[in-house]
N, C-alpha and C. Protein backbone atom coordinates (compact mmCIF):
# COMPACT_ATOMS: atom_id res chain seq x y z
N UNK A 1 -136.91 -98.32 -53.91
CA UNK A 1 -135.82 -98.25 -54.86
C UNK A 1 -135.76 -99.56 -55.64
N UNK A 2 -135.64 -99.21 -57.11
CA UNK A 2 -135.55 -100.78 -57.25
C UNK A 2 -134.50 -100.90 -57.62
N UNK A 3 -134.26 -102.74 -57.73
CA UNK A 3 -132.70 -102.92 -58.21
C UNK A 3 -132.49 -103.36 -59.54
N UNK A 4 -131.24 -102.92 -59.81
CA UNK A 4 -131.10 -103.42 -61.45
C UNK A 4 -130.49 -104.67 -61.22
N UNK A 5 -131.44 -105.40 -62.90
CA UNK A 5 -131.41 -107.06 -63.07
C UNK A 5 -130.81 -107.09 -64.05
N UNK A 6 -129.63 -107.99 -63.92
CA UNK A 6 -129.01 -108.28 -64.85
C UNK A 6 -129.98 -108.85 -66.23
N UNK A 7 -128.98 -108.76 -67.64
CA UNK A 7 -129.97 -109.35 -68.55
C UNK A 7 -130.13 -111.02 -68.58
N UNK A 8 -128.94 -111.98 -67.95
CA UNK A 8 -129.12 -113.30 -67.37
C UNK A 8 -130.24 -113.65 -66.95
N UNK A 9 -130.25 -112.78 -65.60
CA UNK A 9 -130.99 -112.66 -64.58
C UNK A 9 -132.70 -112.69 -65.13
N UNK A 10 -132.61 -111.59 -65.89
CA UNK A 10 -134.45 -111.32 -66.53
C UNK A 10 -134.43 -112.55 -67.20
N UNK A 11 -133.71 -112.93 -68.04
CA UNK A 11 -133.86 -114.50 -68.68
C UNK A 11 -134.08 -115.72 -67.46
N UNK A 12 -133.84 -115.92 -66.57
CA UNK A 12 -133.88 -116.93 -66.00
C UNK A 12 -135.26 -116.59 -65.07
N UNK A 13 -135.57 -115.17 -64.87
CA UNK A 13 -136.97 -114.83 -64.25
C UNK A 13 -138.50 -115.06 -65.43
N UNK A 14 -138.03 -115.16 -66.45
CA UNK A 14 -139.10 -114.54 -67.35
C UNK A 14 -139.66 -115.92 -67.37
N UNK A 15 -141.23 -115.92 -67.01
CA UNK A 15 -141.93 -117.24 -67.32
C UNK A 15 -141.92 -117.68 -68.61
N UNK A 16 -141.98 -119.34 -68.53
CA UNK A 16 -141.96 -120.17 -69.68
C UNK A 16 -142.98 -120.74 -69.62
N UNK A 17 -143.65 -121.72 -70.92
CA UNK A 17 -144.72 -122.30 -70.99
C UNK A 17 -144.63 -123.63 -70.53
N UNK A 18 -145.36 -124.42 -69.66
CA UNK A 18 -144.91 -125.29 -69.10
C UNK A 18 -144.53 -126.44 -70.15
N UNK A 19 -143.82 -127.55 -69.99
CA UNK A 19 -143.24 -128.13 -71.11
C UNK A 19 -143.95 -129.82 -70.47
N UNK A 20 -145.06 -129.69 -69.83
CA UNK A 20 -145.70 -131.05 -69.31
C UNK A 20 -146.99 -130.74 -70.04
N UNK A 21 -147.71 -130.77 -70.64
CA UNK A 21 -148.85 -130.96 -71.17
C UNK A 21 -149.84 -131.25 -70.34
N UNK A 22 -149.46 -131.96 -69.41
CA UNK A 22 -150.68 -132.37 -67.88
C UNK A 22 -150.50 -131.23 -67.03
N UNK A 23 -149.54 -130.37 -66.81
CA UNK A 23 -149.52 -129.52 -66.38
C UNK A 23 -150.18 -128.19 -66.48
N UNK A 24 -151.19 -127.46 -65.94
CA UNK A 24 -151.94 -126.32 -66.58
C UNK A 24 -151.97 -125.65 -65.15
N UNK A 25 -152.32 -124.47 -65.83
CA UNK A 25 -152.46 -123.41 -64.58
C UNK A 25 -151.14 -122.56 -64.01
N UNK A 26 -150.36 -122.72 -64.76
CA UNK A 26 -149.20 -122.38 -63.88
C UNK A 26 -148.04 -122.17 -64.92
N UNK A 27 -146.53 -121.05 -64.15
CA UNK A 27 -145.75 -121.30 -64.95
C UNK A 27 -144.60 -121.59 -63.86
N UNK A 28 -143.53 -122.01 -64.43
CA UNK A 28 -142.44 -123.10 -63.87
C UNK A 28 -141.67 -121.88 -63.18
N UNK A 29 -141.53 -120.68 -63.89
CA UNK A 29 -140.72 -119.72 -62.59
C UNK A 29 -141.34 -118.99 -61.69
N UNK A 30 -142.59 -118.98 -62.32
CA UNK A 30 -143.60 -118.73 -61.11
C UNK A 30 -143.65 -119.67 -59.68
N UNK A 31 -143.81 -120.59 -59.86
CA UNK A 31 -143.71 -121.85 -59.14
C UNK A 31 -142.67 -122.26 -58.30
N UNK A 32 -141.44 -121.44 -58.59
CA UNK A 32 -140.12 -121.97 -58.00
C UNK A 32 -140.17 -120.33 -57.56
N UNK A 33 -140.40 -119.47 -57.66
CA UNK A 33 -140.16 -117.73 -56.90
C UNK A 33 -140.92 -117.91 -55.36
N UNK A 34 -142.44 -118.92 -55.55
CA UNK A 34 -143.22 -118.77 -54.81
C UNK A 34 -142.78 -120.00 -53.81
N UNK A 35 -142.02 -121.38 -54.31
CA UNK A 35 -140.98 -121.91 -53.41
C UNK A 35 -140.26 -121.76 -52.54
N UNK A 36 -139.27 -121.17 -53.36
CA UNK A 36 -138.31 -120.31 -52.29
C UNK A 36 -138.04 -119.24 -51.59
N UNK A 37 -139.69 -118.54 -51.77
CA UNK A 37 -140.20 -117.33 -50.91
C UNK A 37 -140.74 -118.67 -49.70
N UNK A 38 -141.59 -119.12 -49.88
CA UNK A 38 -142.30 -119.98 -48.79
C UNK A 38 -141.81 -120.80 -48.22
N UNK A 39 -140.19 -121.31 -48.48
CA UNK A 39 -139.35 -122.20 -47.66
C UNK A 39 -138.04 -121.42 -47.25
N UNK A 40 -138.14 -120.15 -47.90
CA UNK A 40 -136.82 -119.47 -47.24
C UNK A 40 -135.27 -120.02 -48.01
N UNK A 41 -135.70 -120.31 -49.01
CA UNK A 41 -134.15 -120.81 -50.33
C UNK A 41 -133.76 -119.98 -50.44
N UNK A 42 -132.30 -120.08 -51.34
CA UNK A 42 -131.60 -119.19 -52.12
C UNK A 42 -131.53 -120.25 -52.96
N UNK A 43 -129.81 -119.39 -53.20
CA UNK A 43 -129.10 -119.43 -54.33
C UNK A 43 -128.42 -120.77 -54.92
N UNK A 44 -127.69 -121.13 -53.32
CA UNK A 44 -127.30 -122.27 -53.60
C UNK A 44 -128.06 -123.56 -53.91
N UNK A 45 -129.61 -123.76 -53.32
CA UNK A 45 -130.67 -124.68 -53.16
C UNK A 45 -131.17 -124.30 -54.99
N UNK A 46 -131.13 -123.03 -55.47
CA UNK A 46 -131.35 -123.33 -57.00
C UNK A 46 -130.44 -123.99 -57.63
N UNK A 47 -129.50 -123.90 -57.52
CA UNK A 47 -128.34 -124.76 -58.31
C UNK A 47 -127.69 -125.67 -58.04
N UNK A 48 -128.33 -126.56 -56.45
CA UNK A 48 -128.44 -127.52 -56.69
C UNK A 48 -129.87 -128.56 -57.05
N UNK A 49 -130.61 -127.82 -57.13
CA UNK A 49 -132.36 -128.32 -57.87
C UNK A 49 -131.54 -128.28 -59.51
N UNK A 50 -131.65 -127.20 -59.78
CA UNK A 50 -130.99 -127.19 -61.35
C UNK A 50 -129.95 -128.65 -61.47
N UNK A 51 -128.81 -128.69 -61.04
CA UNK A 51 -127.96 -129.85 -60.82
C UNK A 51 -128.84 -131.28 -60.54
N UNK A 52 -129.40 -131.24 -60.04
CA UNK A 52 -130.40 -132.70 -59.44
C UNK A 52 -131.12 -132.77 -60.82
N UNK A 53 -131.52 -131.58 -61.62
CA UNK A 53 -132.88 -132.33 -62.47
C UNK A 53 -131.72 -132.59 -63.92
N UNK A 54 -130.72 -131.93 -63.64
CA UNK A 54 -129.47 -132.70 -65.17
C UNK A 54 -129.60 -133.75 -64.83
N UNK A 55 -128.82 -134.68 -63.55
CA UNK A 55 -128.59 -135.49 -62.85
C UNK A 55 -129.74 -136.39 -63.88
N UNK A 56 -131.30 -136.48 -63.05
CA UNK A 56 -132.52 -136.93 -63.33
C UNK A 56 -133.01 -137.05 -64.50
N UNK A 57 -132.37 -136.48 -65.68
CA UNK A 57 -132.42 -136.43 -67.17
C UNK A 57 -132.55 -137.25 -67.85
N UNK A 58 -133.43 -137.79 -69.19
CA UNK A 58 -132.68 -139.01 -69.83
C UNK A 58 -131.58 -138.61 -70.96
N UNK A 59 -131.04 -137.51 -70.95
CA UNK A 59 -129.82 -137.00 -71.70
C UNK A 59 -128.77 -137.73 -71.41
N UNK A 60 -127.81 -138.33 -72.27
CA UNK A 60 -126.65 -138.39 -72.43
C UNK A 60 -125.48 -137.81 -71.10
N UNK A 61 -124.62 -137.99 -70.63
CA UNK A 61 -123.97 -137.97 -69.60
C UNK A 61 -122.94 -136.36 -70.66
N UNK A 62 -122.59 -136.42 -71.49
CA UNK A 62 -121.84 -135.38 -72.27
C UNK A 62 -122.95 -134.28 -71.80
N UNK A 63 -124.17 -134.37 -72.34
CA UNK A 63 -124.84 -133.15 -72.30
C UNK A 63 -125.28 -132.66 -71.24
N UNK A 64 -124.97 -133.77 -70.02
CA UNK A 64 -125.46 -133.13 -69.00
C UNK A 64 -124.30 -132.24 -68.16
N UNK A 65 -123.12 -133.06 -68.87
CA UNK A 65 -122.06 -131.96 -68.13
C UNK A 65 -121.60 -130.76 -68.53
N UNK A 66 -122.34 -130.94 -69.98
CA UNK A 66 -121.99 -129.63 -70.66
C UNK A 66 -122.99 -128.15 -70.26
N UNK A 67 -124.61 -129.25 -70.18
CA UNK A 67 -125.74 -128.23 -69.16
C UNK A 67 -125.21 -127.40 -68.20
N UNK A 68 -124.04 -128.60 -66.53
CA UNK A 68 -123.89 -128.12 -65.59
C UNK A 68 -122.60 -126.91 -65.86
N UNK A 69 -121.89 -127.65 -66.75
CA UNK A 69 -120.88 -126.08 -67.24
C UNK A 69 -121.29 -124.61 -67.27
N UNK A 70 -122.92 -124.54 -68.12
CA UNK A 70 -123.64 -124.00 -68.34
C UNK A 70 -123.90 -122.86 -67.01
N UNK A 71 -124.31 -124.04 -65.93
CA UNK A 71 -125.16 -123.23 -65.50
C UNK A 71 -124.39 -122.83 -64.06
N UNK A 72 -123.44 -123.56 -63.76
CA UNK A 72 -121.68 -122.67 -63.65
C UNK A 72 -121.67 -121.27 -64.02
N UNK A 73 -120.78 -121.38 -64.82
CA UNK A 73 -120.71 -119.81 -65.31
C UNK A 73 -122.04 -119.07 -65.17
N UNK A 74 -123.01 -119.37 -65.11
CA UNK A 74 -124.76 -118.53 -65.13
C UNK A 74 -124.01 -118.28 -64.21
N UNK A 75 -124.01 -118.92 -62.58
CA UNK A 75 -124.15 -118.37 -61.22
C UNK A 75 -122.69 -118.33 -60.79
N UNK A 76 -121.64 -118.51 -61.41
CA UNK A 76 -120.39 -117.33 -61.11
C UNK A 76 -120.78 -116.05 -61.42
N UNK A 77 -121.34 -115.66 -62.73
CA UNK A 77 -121.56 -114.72 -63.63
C UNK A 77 -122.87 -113.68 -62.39
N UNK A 78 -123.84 -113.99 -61.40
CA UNK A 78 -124.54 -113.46 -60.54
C UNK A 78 -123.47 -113.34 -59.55
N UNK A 79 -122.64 -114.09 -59.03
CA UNK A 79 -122.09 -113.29 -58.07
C UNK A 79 -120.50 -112.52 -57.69
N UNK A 80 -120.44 -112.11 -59.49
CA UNK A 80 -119.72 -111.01 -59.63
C UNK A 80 -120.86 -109.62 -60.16
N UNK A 81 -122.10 -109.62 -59.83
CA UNK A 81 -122.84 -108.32 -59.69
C UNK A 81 -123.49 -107.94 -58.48
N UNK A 82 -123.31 -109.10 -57.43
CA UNK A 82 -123.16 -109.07 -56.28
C UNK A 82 -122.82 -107.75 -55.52
């Protein structure tokens, strides 16, 4: 049976092109599916990786709180389809 994915959801699954130039072979949600299959993560361990790499940013302190606002509501917004 499969399950229905939110349209968030397909956005935050759908591979991107890696944004390191030294980086080849690979894509970044590929890389983090096959993570937290092989260490046994969730939900909360993504959003706080997500949170750690604002944190790690050289952005502006505004934009990074405006990112984590962001990505707040993303994962309230998953677990009211819960």
């Amino acid at each position: 049976m499969q399950q229905r994915v939110s349209h968030k959801e397909q956005q935050w699954r759908r591979p991107h092109a890696p944004v390191d130039p030294a980086y080849f072979g690979g894509y970044l949600n590929e890389n983090y599916v096959e993570l937290f299959s092989a260490l046994g993560l969730g939900v909360r361990e993504a959003y706080r990786i997500a949170c750690n790499s604002f944190e790690a940013s050289f952005v502006d302190e505004t934009t990074q709180r405006g990112w984590e606002r962001q990505l707040k509501s993303y994962f309230e917004g998953l677990r009211e389809h819960d």
